[in-house]
Structure formats: structure tokens, C-alpha cells
N, C-alpha and C. Protein backbone atom coordinates (compact mmCIF):
# COMPACT_ATOMS: atom_id res chain seq x y z
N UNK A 1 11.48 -30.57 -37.94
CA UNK A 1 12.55 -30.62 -36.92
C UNK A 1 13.30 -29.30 -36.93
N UNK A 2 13.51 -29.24 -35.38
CA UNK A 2 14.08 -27.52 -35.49
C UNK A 2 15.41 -27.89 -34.82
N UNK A 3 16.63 -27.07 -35.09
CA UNK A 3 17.81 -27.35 -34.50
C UNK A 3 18.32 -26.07 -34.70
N UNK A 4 18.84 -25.33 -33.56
CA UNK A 4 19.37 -23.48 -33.81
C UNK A 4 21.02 -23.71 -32.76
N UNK A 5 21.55 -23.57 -33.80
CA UNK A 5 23.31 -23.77 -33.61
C UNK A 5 23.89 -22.56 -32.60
N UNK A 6 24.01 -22.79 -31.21
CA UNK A 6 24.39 -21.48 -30.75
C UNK A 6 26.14 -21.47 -30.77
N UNK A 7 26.83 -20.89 -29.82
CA UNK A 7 28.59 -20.81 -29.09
C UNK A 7 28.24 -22.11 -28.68
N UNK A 8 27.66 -22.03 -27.40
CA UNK A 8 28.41 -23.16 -26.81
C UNK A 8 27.15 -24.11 -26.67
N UNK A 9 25.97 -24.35 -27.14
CA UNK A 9 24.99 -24.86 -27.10
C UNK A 9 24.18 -25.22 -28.41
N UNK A 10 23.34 -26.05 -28.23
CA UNK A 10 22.71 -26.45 -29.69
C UNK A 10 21.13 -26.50 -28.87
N UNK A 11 20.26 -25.88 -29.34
CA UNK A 11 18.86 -25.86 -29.17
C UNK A 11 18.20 -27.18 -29.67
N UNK A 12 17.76 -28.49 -29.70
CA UNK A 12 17.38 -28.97 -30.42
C UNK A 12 15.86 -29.38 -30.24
N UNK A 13 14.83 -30.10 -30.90
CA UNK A 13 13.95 -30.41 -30.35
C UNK A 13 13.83 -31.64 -29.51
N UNK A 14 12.71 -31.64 -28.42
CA UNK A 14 12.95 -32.58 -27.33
C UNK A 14 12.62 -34.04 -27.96
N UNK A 15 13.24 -34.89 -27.16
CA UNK A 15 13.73 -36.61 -27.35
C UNK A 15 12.86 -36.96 -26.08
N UNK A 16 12.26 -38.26 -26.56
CA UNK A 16 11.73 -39.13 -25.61
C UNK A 16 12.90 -39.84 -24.48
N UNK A 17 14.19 -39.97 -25.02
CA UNK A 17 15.70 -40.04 -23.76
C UNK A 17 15.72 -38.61 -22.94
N UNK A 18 14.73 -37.55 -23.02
CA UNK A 18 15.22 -36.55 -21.90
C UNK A 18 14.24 -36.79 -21.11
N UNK A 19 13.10 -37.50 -21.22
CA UNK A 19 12.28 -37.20 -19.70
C UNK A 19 12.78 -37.75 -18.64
N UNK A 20 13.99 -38.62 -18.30
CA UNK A 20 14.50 -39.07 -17.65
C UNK A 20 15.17 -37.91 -16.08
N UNK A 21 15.76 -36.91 -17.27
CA UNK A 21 16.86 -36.12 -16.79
C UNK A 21 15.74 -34.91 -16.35
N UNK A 22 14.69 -34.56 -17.06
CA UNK A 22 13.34 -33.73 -16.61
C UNK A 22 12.59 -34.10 -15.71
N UNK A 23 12.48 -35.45 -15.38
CA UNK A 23 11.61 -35.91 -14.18
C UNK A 23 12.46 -35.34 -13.04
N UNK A 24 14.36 -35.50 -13.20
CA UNK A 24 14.65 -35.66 -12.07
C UNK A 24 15.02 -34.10 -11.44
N UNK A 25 14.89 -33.31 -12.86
CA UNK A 25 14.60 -32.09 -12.29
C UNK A 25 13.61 -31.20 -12.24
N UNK A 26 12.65 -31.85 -12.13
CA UNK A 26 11.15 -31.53 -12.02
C UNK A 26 11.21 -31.85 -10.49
N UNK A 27 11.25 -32.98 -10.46
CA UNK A 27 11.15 -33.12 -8.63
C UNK A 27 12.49 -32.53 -7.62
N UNK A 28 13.27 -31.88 -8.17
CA UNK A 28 14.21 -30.86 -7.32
C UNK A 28 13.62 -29.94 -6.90
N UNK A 29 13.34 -29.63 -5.43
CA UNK A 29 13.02 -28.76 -4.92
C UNK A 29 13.38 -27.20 -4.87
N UNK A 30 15.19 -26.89 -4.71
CA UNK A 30 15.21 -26.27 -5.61
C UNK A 30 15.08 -25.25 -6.72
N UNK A 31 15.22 -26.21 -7.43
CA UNK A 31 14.65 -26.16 -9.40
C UNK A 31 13.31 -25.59 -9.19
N UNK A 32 12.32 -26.62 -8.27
CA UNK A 32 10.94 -26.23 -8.37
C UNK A 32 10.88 -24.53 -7.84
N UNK A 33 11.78 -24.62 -7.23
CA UNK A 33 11.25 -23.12 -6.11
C UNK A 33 12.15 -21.95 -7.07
N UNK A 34 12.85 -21.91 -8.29
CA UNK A 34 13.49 -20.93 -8.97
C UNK A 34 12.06 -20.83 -10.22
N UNK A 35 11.32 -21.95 -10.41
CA UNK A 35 10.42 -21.97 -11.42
C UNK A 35 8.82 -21.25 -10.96
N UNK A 36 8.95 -20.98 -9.35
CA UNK A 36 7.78 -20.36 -8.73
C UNK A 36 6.51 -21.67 -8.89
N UNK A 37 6.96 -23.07 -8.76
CA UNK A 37 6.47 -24.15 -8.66
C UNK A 37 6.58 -24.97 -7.37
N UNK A 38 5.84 -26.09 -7.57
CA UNK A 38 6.12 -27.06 -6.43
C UNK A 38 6.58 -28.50 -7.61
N UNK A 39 7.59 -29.24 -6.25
CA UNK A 39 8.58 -30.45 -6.77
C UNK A 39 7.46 -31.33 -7.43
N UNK A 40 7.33 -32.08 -8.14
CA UNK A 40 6.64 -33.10 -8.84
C UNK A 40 6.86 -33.96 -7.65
N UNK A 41 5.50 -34.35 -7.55
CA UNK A 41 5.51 -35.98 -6.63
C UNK A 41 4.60 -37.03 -7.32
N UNK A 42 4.16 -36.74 -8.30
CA UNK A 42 3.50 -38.53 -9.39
C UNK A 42 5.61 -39.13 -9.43
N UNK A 43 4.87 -40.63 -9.77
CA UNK A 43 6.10 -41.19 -9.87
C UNK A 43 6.44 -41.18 -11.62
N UNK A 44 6.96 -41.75 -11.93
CA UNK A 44 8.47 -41.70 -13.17
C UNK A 44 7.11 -42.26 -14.26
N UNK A 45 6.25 -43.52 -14.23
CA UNK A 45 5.91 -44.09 -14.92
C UNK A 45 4.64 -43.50 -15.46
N UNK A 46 4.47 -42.75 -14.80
CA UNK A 46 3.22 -41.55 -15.03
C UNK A 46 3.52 -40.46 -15.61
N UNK A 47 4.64 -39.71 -15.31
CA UNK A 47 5.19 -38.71 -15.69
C UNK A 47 5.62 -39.16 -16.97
N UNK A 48 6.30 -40.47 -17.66
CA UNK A 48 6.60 -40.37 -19.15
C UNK A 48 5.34 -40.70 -19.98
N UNK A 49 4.22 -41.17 -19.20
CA UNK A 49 3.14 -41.38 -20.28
C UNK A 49 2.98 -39.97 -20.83
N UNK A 50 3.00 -38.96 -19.52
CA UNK A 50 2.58 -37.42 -19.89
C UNK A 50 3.42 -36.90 -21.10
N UNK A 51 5.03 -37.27 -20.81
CA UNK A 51 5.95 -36.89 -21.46
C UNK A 51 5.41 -36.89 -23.05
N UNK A 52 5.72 -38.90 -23.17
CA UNK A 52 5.33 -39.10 -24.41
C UNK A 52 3.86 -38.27 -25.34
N UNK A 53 3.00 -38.13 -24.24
CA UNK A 53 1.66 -37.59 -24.82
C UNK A 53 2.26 -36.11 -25.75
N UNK A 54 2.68 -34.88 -24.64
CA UNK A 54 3.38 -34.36 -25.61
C UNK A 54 4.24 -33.95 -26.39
N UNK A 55 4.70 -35.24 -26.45
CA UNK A 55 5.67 -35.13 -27.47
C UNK A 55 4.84 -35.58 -28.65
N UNK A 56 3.86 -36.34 -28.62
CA UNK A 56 2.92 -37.31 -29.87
C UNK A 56 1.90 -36.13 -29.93
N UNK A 57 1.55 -34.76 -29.21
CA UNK A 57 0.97 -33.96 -29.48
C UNK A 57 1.18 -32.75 -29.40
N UNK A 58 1.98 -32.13 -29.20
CA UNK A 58 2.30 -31.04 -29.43
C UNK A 58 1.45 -29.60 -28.87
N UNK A 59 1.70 -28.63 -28.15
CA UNK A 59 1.31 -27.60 -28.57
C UNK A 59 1.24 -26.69 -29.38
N UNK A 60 0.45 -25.72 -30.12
CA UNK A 60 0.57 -25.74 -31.88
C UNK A 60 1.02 -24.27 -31.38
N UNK A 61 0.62 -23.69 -30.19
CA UNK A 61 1.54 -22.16 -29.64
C UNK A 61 2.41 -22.17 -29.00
N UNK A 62 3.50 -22.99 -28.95
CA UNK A 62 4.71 -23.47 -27.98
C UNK A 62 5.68 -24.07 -29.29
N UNK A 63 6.84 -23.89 -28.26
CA UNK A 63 7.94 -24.81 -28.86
C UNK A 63 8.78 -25.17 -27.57
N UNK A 64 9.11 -26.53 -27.31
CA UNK A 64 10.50 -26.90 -26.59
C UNK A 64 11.44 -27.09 -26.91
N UNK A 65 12.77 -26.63 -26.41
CA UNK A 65 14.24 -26.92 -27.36
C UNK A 65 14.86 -28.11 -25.87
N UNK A 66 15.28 -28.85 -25.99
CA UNK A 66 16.25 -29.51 -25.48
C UNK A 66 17.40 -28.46 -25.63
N UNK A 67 18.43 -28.75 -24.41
CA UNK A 67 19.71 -27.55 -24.45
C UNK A 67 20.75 -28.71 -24.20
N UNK A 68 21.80 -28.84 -25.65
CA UNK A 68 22.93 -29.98 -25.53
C UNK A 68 23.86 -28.96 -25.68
N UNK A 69 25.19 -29.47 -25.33
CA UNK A 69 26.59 -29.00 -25.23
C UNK A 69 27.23 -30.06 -26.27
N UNK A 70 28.78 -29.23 -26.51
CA UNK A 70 29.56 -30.24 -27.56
C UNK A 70 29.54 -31.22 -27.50
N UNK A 71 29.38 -32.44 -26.50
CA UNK A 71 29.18 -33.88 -26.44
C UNK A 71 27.99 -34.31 -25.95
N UNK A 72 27.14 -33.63 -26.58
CA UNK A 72 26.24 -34.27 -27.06
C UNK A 72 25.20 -34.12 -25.50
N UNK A 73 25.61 -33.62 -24.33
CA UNK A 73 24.92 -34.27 -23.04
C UNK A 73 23.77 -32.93 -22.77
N UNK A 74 22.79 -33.70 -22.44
CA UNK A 74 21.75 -32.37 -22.52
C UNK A 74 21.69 -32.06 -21.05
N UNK A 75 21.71 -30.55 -21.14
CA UNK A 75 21.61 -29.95 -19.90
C UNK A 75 20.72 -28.76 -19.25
N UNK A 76 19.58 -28.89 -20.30
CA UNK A 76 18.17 -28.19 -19.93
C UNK A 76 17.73 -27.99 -20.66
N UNK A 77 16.47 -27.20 -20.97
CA UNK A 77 15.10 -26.87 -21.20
C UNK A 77 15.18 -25.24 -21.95
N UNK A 78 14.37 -24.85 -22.90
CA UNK A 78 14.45 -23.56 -23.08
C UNK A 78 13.38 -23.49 -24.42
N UNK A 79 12.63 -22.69 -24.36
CA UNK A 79 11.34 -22.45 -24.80
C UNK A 79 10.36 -21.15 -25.19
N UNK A 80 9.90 -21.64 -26.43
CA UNK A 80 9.00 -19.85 -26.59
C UNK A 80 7.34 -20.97 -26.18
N UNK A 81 6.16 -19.99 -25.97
CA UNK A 81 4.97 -20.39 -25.57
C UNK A 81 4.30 -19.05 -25.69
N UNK A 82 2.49 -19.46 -25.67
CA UNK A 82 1.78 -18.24 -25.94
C UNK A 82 1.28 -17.69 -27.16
N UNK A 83 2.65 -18.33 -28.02
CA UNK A 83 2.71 -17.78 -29.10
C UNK A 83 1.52 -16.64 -29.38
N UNK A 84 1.20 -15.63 -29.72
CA UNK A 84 0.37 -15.04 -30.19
C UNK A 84 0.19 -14.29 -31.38
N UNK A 85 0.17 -15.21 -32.78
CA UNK A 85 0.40 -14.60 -34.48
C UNK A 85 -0.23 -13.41 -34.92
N UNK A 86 -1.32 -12.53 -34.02
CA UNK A 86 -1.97 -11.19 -34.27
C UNK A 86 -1.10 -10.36 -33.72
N UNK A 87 -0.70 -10.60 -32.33
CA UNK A 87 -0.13 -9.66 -31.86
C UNK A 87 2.04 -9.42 -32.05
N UNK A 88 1.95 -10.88 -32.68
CA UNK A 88 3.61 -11.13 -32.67
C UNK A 88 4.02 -11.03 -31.78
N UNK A 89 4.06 -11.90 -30.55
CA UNK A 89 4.55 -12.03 -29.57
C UNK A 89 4.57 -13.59 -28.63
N UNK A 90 5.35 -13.82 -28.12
CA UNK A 90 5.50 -14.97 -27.50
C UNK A 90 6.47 -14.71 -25.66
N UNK A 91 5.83 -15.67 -24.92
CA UNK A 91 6.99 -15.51 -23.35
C UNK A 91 8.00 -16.36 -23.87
N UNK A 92 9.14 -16.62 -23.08
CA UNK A 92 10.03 -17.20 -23.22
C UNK A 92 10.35 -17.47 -21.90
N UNK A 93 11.01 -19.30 -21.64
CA UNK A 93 11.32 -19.64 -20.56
C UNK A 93 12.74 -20.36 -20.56
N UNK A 94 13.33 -20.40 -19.75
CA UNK A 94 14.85 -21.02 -19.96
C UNK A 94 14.47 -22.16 -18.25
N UNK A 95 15.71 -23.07 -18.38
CA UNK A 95 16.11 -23.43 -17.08
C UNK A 95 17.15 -24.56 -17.69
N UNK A 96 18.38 -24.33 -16.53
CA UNK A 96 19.14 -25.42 -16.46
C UNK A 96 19.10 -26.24 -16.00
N UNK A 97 18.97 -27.21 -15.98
CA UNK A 97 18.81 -27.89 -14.80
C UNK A 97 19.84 -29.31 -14.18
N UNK A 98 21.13 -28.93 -14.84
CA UNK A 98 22.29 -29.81 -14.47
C UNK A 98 23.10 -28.84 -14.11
N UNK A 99 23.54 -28.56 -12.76
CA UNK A 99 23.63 -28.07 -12.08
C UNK A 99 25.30 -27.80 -12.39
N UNK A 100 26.11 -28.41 -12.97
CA UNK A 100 27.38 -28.35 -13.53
C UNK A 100 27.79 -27.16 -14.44
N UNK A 101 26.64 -26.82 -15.58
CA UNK A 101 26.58 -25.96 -15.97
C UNK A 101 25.69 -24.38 -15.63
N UNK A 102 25.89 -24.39 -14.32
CA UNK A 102 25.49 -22.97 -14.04
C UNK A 102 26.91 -22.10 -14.10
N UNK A 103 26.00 -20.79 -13.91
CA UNK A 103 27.51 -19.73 -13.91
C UNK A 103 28.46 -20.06 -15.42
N UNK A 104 28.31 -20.68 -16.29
CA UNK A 104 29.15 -20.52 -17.53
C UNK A 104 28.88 -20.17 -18.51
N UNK A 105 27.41 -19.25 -18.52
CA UNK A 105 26.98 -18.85 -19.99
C UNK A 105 26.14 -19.61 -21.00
N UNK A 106 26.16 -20.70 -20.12
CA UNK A 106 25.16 -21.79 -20.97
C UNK A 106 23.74 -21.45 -21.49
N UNK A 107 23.28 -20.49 -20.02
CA UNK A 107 22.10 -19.90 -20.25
C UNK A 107 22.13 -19.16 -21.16
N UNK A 108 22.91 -17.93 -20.90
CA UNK A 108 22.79 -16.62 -21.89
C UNK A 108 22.96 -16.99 -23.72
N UNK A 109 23.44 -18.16 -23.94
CA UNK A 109 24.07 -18.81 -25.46
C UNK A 109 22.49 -19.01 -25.35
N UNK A 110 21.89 -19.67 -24.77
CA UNK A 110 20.77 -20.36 -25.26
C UNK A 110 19.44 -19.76 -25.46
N UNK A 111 19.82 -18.37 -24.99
CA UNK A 111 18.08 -17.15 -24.76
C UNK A 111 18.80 -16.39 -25.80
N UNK A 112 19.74 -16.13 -25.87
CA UNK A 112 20.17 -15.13 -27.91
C UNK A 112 19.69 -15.93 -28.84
N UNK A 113 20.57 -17.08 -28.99
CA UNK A 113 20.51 -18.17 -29.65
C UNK A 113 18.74 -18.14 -30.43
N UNK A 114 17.72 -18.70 -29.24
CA UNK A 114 16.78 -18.22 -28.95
C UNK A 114 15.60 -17.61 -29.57
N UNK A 115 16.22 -15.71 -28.86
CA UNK A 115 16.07 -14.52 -29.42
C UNK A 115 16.38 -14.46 -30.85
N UNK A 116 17.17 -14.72 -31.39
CA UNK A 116 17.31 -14.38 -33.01
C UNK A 116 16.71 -15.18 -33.57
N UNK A 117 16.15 -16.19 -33.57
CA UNK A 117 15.21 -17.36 -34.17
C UNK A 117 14.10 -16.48 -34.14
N UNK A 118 13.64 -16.24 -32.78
CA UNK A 118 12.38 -15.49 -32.76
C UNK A 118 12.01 -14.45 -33.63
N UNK A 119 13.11 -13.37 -33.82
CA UNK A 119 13.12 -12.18 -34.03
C UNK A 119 12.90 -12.53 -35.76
N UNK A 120 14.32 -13.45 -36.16
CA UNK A 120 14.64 -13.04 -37.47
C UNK A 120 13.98 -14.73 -38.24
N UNK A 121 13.50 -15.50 -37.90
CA UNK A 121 12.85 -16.64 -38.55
C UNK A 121 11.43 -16.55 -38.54
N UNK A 122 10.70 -16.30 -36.75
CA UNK A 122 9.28 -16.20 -36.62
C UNK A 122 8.44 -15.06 -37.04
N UNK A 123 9.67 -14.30 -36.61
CA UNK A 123 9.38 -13.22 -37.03
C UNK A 123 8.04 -11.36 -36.14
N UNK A 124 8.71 -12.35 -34.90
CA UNK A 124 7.64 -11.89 -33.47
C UNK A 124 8.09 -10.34 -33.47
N UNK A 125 7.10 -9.58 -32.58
CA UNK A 125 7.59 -7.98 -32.50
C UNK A 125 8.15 -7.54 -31.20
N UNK A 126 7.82 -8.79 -30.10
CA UNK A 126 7.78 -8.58 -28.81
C UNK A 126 8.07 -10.43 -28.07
N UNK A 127 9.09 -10.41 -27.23
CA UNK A 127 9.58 -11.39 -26.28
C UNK A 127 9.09 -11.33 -25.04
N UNK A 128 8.80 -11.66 -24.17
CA UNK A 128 8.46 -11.36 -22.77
C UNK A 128 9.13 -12.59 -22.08
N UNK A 129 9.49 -12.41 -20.64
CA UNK A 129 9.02 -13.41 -19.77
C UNK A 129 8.78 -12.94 -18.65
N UNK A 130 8.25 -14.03 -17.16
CA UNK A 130 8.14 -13.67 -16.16
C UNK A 130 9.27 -13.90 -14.98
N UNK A 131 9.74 -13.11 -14.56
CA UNK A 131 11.19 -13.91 -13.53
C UNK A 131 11.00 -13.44 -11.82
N UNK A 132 11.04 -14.49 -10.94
CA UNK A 132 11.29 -13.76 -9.93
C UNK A 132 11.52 -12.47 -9.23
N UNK A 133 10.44 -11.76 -8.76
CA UNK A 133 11.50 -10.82 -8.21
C UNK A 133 12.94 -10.97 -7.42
N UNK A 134 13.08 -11.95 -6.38
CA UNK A 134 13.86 -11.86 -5.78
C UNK A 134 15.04 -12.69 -6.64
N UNK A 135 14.78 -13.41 -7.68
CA UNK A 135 16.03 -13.90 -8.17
C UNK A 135 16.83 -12.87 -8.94
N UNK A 136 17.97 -12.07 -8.73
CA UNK A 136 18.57 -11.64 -8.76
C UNK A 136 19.61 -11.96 -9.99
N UNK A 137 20.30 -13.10 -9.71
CA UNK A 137 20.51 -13.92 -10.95
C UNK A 137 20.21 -13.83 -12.03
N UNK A 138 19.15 -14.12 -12.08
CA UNK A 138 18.37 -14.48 -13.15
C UNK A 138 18.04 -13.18 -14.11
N UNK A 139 17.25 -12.19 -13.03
CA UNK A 139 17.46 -10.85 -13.85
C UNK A 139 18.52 -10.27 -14.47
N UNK A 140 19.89 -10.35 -14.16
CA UNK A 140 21.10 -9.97 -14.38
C UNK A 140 21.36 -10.86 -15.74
N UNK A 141 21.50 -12.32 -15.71
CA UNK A 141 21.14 -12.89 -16.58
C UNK A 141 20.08 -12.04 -18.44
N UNK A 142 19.31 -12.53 -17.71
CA UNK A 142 18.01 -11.77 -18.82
C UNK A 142 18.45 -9.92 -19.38
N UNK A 143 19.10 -8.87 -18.46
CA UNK A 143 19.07 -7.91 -18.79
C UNK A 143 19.84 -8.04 -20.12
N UNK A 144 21.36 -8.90 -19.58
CA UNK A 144 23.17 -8.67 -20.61
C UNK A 144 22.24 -9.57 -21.82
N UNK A 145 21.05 -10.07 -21.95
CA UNK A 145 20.27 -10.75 -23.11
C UNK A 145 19.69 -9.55 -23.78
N UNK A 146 19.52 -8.51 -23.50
CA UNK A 146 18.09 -7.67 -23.76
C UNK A 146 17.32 -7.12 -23.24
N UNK A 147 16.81 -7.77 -22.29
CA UNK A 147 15.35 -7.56 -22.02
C UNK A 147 15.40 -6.85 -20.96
N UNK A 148 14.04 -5.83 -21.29
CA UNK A 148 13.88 -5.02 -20.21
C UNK A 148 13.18 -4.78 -18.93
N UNK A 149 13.03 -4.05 -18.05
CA UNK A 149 11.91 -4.52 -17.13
C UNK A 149 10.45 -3.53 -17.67
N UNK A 150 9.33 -3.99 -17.25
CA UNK A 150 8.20 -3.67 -17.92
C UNK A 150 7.70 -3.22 -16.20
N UNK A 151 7.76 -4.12 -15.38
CA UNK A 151 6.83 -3.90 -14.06
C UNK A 151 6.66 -4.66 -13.22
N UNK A 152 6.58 -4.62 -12.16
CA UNK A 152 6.15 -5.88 -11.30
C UNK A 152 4.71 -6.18 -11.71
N UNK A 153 4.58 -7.90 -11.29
CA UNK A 153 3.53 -8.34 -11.70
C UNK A 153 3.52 -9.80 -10.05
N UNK A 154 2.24 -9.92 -9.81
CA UNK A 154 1.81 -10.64 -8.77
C UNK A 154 0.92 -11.66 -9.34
N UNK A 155 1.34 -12.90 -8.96
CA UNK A 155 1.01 -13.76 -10.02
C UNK A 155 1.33 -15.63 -9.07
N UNK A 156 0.07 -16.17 -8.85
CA UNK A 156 0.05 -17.17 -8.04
C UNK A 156 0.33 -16.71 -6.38
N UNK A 157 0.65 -15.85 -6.56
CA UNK A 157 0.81 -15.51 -4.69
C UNK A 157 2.10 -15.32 -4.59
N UNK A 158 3.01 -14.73 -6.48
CA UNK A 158 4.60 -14.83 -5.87
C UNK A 158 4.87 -13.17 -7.04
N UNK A 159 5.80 -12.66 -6.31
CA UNK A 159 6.08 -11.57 -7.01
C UNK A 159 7.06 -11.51 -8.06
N UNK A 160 6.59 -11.39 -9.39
CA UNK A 160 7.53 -11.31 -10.83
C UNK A 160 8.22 -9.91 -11.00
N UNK A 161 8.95 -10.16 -11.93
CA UNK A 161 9.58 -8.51 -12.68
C UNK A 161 8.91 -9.32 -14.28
N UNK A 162 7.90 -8.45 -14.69
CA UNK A 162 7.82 -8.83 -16.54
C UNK A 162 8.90 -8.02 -17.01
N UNK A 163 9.40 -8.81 -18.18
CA UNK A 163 10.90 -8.33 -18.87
C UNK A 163 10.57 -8.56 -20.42
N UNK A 164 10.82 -7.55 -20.94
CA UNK A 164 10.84 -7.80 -22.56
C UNK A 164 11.91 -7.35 -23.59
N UNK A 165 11.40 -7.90 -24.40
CA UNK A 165 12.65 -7.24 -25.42
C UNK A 165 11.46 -7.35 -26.78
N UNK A 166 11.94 -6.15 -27.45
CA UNK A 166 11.08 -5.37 -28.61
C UNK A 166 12.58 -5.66 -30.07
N UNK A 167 11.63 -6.12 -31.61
CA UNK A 167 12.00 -6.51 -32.40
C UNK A 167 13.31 -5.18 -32.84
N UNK A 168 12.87 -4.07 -32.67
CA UNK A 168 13.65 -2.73 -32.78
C UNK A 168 14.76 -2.79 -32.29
N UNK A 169 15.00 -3.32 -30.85
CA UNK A 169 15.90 -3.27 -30.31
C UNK A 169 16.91 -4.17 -30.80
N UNK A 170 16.20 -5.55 -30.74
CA UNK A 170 17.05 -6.82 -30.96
C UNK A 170 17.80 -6.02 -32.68
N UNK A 171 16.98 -5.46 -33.54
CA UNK A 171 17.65 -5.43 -34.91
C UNK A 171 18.63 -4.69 -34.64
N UNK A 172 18.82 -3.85 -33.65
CA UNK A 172 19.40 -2.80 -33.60
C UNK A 172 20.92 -3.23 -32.49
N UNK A 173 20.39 -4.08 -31.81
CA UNK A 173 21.67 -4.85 -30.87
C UNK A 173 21.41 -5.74 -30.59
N UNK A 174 21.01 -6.73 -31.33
CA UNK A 174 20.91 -8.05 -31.21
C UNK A 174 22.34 -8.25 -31.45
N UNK A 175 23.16 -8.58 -32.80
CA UNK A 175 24.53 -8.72 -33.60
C UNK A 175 25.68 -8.60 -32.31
N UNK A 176 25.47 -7.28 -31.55
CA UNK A 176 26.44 -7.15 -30.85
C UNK A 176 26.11 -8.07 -29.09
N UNK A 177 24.90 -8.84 -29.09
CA UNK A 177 24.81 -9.52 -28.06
C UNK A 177 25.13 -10.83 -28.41
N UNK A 178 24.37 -11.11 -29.60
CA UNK A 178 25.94 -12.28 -30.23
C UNK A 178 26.97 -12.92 -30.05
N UNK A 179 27.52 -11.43 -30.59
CA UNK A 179 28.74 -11.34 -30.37
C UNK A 179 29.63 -11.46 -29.03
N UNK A 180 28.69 -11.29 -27.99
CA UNK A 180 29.43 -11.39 -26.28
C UNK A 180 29.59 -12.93 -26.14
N UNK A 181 29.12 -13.48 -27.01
CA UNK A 181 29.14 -15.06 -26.82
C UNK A 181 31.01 -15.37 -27.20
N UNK A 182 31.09 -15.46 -27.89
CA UNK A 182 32.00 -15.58 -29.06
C UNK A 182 33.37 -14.85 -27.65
N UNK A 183 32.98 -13.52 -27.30
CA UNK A 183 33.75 -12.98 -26.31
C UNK A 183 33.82 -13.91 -24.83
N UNK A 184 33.39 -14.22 -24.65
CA UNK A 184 33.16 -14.91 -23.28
C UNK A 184 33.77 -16.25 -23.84
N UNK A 185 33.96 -17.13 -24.37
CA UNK A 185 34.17 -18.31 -24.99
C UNK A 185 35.95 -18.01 -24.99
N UNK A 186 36.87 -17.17 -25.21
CA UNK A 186 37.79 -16.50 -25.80
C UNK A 186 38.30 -16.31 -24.21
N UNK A 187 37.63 -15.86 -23.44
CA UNK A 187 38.01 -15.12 -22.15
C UNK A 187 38.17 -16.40 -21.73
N UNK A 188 37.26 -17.40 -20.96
CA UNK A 188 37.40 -18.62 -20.51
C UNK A 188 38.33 -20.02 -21.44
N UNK A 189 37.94 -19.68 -22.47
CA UNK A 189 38.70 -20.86 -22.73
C UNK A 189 38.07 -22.33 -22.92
N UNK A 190 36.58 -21.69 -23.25
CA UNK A 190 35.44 -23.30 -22.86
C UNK A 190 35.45 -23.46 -24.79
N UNK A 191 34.43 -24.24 -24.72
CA UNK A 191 34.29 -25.68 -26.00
C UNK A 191 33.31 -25.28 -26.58
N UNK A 192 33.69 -24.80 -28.16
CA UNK A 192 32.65 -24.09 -28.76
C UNK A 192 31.60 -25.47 -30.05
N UNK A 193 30.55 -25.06 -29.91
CA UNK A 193 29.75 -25.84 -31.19
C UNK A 193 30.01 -25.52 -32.06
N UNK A 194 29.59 -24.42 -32.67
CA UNK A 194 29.73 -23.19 -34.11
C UNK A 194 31.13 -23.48 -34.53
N UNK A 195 31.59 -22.81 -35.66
CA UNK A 195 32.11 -22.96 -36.64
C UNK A 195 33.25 -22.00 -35.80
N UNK A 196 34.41 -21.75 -35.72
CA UNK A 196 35.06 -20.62 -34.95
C UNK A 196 35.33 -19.33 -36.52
N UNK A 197 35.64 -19.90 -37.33
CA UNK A 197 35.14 -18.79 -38.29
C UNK A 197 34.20 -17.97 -38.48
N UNK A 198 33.13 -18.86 -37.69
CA UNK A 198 31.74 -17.35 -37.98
C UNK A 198 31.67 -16.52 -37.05
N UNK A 199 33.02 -16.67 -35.89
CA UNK A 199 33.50 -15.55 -34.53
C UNK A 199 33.73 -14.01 -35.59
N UNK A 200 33.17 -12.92 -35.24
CA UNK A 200 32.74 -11.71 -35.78
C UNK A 200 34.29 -11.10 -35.15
């Protein structure tokens, strides 16, 4: 069991009580169209057999984190995959998908959070993911994380930016991206998990 303590978020591993809240944002259109997907249309009772399957099996190059807040209510998805142990490297995927918590940092707590697991537990040399070109957001998002742009990439018939972040960098400013958590929490005035003593 994996559990990575962020500011304002707790990574945990996924529960057979979230496919509920994943079905219903799986079939958001949306959701589907920020993920460069289409909405789920199997119904609910099909979709948790799938659920349960992997959860009872696992991918052995993946990990899923469930994304909870201080009371406990989960409010998305966030994930390494690919894994690749020769090359040390893995993609990384985020999404919120309770719509309450956009715009508050929920994301960015949860891709450091994340990132330093990766970096300083797995021990990877290289992060990647793939993001929209046109989401804008999202890139802005991912940069104040790290990651850099690598290139456009064309991929299903939709145009990406690949973005990475290199183990060098993170050692080198990871601490102080951290640390923006802790800052942002202070500025707003929101509800921290962590310990407020381990604020740098």
C-alpha cells in the first residue's frame, strides 16, 4: 500500500468506492475531450467488473493514486505508467475530475507530490507526459511543476506538446517547487493535510 502525504492532498491507492465517482467522470464529455478521448458509453455494471478486474490485477508498469483532500472526499486520479526500469523513466497523468476543485492547486500538490516519489523513492531519471496542444491550462499548470517542452507530437489524430522533467533538475529545484505549495496555501488561506511544521 502506497500513500504520499502532499499540502493539500493525499495520493492514496485506488478503492473499489471510487469507480463510482470515475464512471461518472469517464462519461463527461468534457473530461473526455481534455483527456484526447471519447465519453464512456458501456453502462455502470460493466464498467465496475472492469474496475474490480484491475484493481484484483494490477499493472506491474503503472501505478494509480486516488487524489483525497482533508475530509477525506476524493477528487481525482493521478498516475505514473510505462514504467520503463532500463531506461528510468515513466509518463505521468493527472486529472481532476470534481469540478469544485479546479483552479486551487489541487492539481499542482498532486504532480510534485508525485514528482518527488518518482524522483527520490523510484528512483526514475526522466518524467514525461503528453498534454494537449491547445490546452493552455494545463501546460501552464505542468511548466510552474517542472516540466519542460520536448516537441510537438501527433498522436491519434490530435496534436500534443511532450513535456518532461529530468532527475537533475528536480534535485536541483524540486525543494523549491515544494515549497510553492506551502506558499500558495498561506496566500489563500485553504486546508492543509501535512503537518504545518514541515512548512520550510
Amino acid at each position: 500500500m502506497v500513500e504520499l502525504v502532499g499540502v493539500r492532498v493525499i495520493l492514496r491507492d485506488k478503492r473499489l468506492e471510487d469507480a463510482e465517482s470515475d464512471y461518472i467522470w469517464r462519461c463527461d464529455p468534457e473530461l473526455a475531450r481534455l483527456d484526447a478521448a471519447y465519453p464512456l458509453t458501456m453502462n455502470y455494471e460493466r464498467y465496475l467488473k472492469m474496475f474490480q478486474d484491475q484493481l484484483r490485477y494490477p499493472t506491474p508498469a503503472s501505478h494509480h493514486f486516488g487524489i483525497e483532500v482533508a475530509d477525506g472526499k476524493f477528487i481525482g486520479n493521478c498516475m505514473y505508467y510505462d514504467y520503463d526500469s532500463i531506461n528510468r523513466q515513466a509518463e505521468l497523468g493527472i486529472v481532476i475530475g470534481d469540478r469544485d476543485y479546479w483552479s486551487g492547486a489541487y492539481g499542482f500538490d498532486a504532480v510534485v507530490t508525485l514528482l518527488d516519489h518518482l524522483f527520490h523513492r523510484i528512483n526514475l531519471d526522466r518524467v514525461y507526459l503528453h498534454t494537449l496542444q491547445w490546452n493552455e491550462r494545463a501546460q501552464k499548470c505542468f511548466a510552474r511543476c517542472g516540466f519542460q517542452t520536448v516537441r510537438s507530437v501527433r498522436r491519434m489524430g490530435h496534436d500534443f506538446l511532450l513535456m518532461e522533467v529530468l532527475r537533475e533538475d528536480w534535485l536541483e529545484n524540486g525543494p523549491d517547487r515544494l515549497s510553492t505549495r506551502w506558499n500558495y496555501l498561506r496566500e489563500r488561506g485553504g486546508v492543509c493535510i501535512a503537518d504545518p511544521s514541515d512548512a520550510p
